[in-house]
Protein backbone atom coordinates (compact mmCIF):
# COMPACT_ATOMS: atom_id res chain seq x y z
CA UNK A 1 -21.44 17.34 11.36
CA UNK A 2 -22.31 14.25 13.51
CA UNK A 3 -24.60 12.80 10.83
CA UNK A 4 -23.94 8.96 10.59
CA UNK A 5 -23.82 7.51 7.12
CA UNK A 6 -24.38 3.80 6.61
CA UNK A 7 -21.77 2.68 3.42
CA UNK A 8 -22.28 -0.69 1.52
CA UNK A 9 -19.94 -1.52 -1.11
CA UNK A 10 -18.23 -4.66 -2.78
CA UNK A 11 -14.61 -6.27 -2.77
CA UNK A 12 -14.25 -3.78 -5.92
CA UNK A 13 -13.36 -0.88 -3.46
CA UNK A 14 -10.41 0.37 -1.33
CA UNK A 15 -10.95 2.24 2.26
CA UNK A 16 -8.25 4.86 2.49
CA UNK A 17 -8.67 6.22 6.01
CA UNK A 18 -7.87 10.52 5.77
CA UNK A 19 -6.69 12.63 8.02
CA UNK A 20 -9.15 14.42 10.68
CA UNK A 21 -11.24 10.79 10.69
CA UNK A 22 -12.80 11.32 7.13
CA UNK A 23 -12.27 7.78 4.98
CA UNK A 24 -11.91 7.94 0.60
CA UNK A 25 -13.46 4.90 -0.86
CA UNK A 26 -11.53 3.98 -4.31
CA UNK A 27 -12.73 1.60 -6.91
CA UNK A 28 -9.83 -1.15 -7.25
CA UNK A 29 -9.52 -1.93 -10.88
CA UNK A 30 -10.14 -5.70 -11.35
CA UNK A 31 -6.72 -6.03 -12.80
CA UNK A 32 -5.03 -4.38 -9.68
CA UNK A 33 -4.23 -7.20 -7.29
CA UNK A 34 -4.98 -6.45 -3.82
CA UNK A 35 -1.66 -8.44 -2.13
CA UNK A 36 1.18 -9.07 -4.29
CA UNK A 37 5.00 -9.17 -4.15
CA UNK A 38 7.77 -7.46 -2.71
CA UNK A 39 9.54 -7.75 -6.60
CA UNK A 40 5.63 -6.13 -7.82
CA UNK A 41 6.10 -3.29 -4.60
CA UNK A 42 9.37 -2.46 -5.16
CA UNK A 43 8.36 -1.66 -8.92
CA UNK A 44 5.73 0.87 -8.06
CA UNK A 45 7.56 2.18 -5.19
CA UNK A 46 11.13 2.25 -7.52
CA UNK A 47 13.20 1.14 -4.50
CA UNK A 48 15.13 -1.96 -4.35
CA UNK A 49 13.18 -5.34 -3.63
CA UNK A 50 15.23 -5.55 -0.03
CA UNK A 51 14.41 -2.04 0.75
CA UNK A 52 10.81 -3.22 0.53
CA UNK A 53 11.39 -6.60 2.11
CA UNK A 54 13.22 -4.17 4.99
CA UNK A 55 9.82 -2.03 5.20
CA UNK A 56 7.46 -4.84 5.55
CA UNK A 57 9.97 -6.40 8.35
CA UNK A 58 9.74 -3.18 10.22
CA UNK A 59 6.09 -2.97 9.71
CA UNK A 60 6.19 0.19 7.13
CA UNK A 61 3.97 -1.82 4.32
CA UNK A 62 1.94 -4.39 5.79
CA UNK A 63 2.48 -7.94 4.89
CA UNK A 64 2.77 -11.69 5.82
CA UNK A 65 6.53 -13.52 5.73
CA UNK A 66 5.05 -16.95 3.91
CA UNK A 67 8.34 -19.01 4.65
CA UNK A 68 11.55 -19.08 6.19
CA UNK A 69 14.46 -18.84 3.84
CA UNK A 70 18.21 -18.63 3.64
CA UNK A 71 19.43 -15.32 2.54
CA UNK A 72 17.63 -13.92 -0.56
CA UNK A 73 14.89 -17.07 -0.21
CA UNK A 74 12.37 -15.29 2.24
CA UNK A 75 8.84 -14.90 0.92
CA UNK A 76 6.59 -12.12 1.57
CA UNK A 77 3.02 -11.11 0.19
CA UNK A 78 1.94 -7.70 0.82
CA UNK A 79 -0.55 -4.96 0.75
CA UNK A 80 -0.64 -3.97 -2.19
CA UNK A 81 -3.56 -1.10 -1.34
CA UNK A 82 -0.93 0.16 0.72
CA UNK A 83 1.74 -0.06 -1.91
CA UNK A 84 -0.10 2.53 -3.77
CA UNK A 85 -1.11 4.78 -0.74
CA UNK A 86 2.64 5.02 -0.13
CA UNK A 87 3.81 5.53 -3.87
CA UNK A 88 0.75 8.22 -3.88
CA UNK A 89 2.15 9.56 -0.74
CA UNK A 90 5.53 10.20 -2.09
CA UNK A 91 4.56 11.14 -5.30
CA UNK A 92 2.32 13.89 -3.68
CA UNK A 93 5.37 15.26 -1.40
CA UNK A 94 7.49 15.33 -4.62
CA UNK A 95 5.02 17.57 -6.19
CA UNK A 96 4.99 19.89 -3.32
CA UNK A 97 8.91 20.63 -2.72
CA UNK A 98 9.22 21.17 -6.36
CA UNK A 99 5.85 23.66 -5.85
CA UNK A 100 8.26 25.66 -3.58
């Protein structure tokens, strides 16, 4: 406890922060895109594309509004490492109320 450890490490991986202050490096597949769209979110996340456009509005899934639109026009890119922390998230809270 208290030891220091210096990490160096490419664009290839993902820093997942853990609870208690502890971090999870992940290799990031070079296929796996690290900001995509809310159409590519809501697909992993199997919600509605809104619901996701909703969540990165309220600041649930962090992304960047790229242009003003008219109704169903509004662009957003978003975190796509996040994406998958949240689908992993639910996915893991799924598996424990059925455990119960």
């Amino acid at each position: 406890m208290g030891e220091q450890l210096e990490l160096h490490f490419g664009q290839g991986v993902a820093v997942l922060p853990q609870p208690g202050g502890a971090i999870l490096l992940k290799p990031v597949p070079a296929r796996l895109s690290l900001e995509g769209g809310t159409r590519e979110a809501a697909k992993i996340l199997r919600i509605p594309q809104r619901t996701v456009q909703d969540m990165v509005r309220r600041g649930e899934i962090p992304g960047v509004k790229l242009r003003e639109g008219k109704g169903k026009n509004i662009k957003y890119r978003v975190d796509m490492v996040a994406v998958y922390q949240l689908a992993e998230r639910k996915h893991a809270e799924m598996c424990a109320s059925r455990t119960r």
